[in-house]
Protein backbone atom coordinates (compact mmCIF):
# COMPACT_ATOMS: atom_id res chain seq x y z
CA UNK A 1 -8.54 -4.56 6.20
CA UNK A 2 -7.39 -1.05 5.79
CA UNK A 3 -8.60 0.36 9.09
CA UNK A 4 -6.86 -2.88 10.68
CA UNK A 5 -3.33 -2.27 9.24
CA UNK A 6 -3.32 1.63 9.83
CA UNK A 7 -4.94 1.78 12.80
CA UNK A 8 -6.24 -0.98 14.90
CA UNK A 9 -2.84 -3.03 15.19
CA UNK A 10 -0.79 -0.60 15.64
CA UNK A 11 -2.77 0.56 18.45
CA UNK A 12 -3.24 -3.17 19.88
CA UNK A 13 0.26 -3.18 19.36
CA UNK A 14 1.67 -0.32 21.25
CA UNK A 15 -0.73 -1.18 23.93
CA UNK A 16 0.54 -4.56 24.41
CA UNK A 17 4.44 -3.70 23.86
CA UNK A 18 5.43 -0.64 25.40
CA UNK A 19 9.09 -0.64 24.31
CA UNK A 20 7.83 -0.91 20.75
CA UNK A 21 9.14 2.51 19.24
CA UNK A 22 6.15 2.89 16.62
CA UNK A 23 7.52 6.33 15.32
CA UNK A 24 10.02 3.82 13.30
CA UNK A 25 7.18 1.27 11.21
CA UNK A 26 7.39 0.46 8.27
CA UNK A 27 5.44 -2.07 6.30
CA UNK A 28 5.64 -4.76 3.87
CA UNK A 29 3.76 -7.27 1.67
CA UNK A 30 3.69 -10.18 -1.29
CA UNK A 31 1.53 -10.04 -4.43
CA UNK A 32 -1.39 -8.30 -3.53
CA UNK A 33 -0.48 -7.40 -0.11
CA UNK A 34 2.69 -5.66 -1.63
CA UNK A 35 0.04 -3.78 -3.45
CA UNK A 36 -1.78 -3.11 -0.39
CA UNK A 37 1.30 -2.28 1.29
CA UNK A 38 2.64 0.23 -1.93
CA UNK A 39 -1.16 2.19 -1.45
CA UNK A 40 -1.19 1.99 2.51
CA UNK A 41 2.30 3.47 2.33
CA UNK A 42 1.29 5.89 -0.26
CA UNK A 43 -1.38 7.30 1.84
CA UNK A 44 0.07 7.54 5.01
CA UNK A 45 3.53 9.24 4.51
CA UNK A 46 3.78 10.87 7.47
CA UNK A 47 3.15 6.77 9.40
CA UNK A 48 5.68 4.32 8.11
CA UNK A 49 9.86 5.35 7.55
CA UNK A 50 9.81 3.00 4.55
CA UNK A 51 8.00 0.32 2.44
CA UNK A 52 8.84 -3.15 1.01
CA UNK A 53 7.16 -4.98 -1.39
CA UNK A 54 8.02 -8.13 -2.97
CA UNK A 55 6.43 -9.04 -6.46
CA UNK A 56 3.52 -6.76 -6.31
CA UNK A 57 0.75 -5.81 -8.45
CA UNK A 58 1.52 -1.84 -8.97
CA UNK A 59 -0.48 -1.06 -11.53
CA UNK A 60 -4.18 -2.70 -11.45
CA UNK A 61 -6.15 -0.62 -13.60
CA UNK A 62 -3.77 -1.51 -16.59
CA UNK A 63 -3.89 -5.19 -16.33
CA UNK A 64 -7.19 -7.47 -16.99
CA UNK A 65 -7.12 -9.16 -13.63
CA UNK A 66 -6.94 -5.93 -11.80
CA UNK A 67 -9.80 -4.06 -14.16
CA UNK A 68 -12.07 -7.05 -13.05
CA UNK A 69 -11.29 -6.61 -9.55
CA UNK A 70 -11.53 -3.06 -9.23
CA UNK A 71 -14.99 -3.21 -11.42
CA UNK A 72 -16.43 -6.05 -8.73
CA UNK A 73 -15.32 -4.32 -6.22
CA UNK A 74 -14.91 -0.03 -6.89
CA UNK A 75 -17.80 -0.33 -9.51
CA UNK A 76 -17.13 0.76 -13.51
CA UNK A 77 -15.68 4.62 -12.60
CA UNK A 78 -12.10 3.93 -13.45
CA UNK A 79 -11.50 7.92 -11.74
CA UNK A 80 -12.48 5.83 -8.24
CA UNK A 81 -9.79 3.37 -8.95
CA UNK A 82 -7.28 5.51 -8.74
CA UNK A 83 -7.01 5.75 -4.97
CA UNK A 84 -6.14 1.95 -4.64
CA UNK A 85 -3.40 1.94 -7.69
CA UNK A 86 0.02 2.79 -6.25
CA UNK A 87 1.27 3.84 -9.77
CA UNK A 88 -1.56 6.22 -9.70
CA UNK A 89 -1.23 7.08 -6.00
CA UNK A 90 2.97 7.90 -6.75
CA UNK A 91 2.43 9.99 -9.65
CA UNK A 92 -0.15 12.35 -7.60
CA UNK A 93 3.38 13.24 -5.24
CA UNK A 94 5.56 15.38 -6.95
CA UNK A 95 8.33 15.68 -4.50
CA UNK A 96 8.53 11.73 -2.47
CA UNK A 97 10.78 11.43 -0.49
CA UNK A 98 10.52 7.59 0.79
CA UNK A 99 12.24 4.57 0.64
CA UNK A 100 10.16 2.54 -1.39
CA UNK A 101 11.78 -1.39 -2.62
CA UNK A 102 10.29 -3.11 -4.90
CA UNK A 103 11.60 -6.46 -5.67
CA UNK A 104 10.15 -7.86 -9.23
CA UNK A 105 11.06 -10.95 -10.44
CA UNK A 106 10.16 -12.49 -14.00
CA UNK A 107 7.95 -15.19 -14.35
């Protein structure tokens, strides 16, 4: 899914709308996919001009649910989860500067 976001539909669609100015993405998501959207945006900076993410899971490796997920699917080295937690991911940038919204309601 990764490779899809970041690089195959952007390139599908820059190919297929040539007045889409690409240089201005940004990205967004819900739940998960605002957590996939946090640790996309987190890794390529230099890609989107901001990021959006509406009741998202930030902080997996903390939470039950996510420390099941990431052991299924990262295996039991919590070090290796840290690439796909965004509140891992932000802390490893000491000077980000990004518009990042994050929209968290309460239950």
């Amino acid at each position: 899914m990764y490779d899809y976001i970041v690089k195959e539909l952007p390139k599908l669609l820059s190919e297929n709308f040539q007045q889409l100015d690409t240089s201005r993405a940004s990205i967004s998501g819900h739940s998960m996919g605002g957590h996939g959207a946090l640790t996309i945006y987190l890794k390529n900076l230099d890609k989107y001009k901001s990021v959006s993410a509406f009741a998202p899971i930030v902080n997996p490796i903390n939470c039950p649910w996510g420390q099941k997920a990431f052991t299924n699917y990262l295996g039991g080295n919590k070090s290796d989860w840290e690439d796909y937690d965004a509140t891992c991911l932000i802390s490893k940038h000491n000077n980000v500067s990004a518009t990042i919204l994050i929209d968290q309601v309460k239950a």
